[in-house]
C-alpha atoms as a PDB file:
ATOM      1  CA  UNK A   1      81.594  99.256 105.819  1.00  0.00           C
ATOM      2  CA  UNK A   2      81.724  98.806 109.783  1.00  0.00           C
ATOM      3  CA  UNK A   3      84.995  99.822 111.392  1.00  0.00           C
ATOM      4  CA  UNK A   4      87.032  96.900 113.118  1.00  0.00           C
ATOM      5  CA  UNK A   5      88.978  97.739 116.146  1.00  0.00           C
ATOM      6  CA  UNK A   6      91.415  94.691 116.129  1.00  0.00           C
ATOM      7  CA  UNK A   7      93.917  93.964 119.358  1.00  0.00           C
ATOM      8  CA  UNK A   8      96.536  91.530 118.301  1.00  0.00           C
ATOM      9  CA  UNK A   9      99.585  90.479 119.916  1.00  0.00           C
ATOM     10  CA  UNK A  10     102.857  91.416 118.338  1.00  0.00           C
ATOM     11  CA  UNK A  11     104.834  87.971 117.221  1.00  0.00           C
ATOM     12  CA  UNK A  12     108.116  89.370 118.086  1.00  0.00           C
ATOM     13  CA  UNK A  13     107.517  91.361 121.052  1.00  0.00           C
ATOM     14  CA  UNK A  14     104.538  90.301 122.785  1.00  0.00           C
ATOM     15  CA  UNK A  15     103.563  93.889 122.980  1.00  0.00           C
ATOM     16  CA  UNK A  16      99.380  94.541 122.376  1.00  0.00           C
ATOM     17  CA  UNK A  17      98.854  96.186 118.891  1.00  0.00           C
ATOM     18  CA  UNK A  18      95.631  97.943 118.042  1.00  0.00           C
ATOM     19  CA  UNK A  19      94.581  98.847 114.048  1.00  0.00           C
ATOM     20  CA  UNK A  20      91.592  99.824 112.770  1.00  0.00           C
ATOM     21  CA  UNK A  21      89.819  98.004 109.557  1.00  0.00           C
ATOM     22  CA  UNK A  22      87.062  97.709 107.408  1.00  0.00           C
ATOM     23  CA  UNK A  23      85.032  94.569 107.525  1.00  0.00           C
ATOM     24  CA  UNK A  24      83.145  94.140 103.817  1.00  0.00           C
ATOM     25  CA  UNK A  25      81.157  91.121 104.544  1.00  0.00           C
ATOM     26  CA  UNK A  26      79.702  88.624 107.295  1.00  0.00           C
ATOM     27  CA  UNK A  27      79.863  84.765 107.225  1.00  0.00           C
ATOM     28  CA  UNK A  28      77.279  84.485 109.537  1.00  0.00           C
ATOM     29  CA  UNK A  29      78.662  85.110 113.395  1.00  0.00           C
ATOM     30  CA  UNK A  30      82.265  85.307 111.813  1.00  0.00           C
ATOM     31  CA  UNK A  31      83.257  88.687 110.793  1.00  0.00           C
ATOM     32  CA  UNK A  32      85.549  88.824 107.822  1.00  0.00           C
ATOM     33  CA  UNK A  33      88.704  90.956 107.349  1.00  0.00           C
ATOM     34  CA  UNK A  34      90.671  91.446 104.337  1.00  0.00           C
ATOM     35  CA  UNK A  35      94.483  91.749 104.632  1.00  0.00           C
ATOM     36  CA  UNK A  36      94.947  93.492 101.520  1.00  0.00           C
ATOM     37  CA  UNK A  37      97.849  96.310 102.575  1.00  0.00           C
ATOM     38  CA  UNK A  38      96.636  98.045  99.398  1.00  0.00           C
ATOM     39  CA  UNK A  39      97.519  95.667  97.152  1.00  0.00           C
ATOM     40  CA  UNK A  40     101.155  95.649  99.010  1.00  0.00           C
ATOM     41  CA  UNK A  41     103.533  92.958  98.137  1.00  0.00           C
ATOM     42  CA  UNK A  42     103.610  91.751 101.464  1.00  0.00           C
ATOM     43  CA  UNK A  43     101.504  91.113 104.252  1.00  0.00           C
ATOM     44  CA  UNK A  44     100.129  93.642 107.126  1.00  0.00           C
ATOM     45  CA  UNK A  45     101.487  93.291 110.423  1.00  0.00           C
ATOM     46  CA  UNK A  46      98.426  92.640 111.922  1.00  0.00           C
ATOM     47  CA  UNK A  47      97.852  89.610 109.768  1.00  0.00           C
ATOM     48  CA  UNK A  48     101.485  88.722 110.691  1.00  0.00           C
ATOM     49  CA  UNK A  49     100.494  88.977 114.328  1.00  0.00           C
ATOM     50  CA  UNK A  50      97.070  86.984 114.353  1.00  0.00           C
ATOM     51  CA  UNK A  51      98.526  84.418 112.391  1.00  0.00           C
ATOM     52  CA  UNK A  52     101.361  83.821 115.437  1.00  0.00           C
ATOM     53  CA  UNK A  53      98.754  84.755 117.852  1.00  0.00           C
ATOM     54  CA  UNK A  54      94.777  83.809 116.821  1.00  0.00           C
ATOM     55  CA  UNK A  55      93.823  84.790 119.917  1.00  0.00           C
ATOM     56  CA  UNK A  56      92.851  88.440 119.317  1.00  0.00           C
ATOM     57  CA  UNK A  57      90.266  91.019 120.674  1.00  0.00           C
ATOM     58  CA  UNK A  58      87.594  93.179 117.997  1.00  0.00           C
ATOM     59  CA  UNK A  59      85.238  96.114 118.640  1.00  0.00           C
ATOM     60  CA  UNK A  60      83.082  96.217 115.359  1.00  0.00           C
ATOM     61  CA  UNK A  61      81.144  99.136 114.625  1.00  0.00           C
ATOM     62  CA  UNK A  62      78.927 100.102 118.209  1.00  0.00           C
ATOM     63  CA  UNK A  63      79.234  96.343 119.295  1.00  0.00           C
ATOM     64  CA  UNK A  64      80.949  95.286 122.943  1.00  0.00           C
ATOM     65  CA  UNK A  65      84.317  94.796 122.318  1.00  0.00           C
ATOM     66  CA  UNK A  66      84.374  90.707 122.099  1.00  0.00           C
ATOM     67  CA  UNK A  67      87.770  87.923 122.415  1.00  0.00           C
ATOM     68  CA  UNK A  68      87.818  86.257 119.364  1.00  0.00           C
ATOM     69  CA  UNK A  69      89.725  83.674 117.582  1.00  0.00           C
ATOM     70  CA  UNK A  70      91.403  84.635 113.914  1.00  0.00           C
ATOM     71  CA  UNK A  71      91.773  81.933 111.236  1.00  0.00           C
ATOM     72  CA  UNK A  72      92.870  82.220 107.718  1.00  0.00           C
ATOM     73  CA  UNK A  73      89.789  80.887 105.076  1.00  0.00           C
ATOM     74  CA  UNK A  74      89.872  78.155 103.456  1.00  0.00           C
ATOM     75  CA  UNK A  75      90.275  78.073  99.937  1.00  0.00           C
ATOM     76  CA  UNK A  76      86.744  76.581  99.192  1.00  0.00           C
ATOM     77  CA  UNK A  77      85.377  79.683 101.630  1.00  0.00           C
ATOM     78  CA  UNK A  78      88.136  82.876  99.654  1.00  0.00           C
ATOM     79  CA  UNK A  79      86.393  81.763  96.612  1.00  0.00           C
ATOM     80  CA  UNK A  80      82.994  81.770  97.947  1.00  0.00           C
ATOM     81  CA  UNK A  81      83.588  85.260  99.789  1.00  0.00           C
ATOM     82  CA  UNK A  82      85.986  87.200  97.712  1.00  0.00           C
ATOM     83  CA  UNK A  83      83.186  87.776  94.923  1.00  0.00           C
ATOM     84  CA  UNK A  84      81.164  89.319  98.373  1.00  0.00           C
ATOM     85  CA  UNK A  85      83.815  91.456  99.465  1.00  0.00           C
ATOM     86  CA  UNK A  86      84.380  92.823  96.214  1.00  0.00           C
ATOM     87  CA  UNK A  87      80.888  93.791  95.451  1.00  0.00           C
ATOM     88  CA  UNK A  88      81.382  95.692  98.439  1.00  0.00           C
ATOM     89  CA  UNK A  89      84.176  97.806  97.860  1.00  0.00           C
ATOM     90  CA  UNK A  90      85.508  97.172  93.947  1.00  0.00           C
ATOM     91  CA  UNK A  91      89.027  98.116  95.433  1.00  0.00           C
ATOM     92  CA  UNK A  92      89.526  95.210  96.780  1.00  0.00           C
ATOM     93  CA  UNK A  93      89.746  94.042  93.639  1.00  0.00           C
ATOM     94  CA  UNK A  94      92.045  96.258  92.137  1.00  0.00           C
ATOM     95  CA  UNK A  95      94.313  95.578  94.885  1.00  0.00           C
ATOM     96  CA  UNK A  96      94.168  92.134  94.280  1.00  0.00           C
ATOM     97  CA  UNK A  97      95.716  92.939  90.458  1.00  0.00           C
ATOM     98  CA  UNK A  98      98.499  94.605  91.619  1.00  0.00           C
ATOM     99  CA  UNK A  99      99.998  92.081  93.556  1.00  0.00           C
ATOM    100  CA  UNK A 100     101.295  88.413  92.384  1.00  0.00           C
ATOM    101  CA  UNK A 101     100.133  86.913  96.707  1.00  0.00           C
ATOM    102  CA  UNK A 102      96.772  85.963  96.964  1.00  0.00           C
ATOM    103  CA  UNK A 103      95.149  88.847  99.322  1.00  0.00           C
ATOM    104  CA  UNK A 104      93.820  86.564 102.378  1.00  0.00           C
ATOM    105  CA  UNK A 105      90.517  87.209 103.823  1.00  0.00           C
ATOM    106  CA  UNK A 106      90.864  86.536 107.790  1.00  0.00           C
ATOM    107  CA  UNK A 107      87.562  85.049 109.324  1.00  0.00           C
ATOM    108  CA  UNK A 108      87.299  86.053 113.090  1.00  0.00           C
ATOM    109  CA  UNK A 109      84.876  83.975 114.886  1.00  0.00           C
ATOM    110  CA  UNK A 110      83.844  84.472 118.608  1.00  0.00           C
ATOM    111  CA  UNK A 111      84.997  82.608 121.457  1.00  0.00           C
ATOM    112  CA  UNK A 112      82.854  80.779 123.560  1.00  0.00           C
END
């Protein structure tokens, strides 16, 4: 899976936060993120962060590093992707079992 550098701005402090991800799956120019915290009962604070902040800068794989905006997907587009992402990587899945909140899937498409 490519590697996601992801710059997000913290909700709280303001401060710039960089992780690094795994993106499973494209939806065409959007590049999809899964904010799964290993099946944690809680959210990632990255996912915490974008969703005060969508504004948010990525570096996938050998790409430029790009602004992007950060939305949540819609229920109509989790069900349609979530099958994708966990043909990728089956853990997904399993992380998905051990937790009662619905992992999101984050869909970052680029500014223009």
């Amino acid at each position: 899976m490519p590697v996601v550098e992801l710059t997000t701005t913290g909700r709280k402090s303001g401060q710039r936060h960089t992780v690094l991800l795994t993106s499973p799956v494209r939806d065409g120019d959007a590049v999809v993120l899964v904010a799964s915290r290993g099946g944690a009962d809680h959210h990632p604070a990255w996912f915490l962060n974008l969703r005060a902040n969508p504004d948010v800068e990525a570096k996938v794989g050998k790409e430029s590093t790009r602004t992007m905006r950060a939305r949540v997907a819609e229920p109509d587009e989790r069900a349609r992707l979530w099958p994708q992402v966990v043909a990728k990587y089956k853990g997904y899945g399993d992380y998905q079992a051990k937790t009662q909140r619905e992992i999101p899937l984050v869909l970052l498409e680029p500014v223009s």
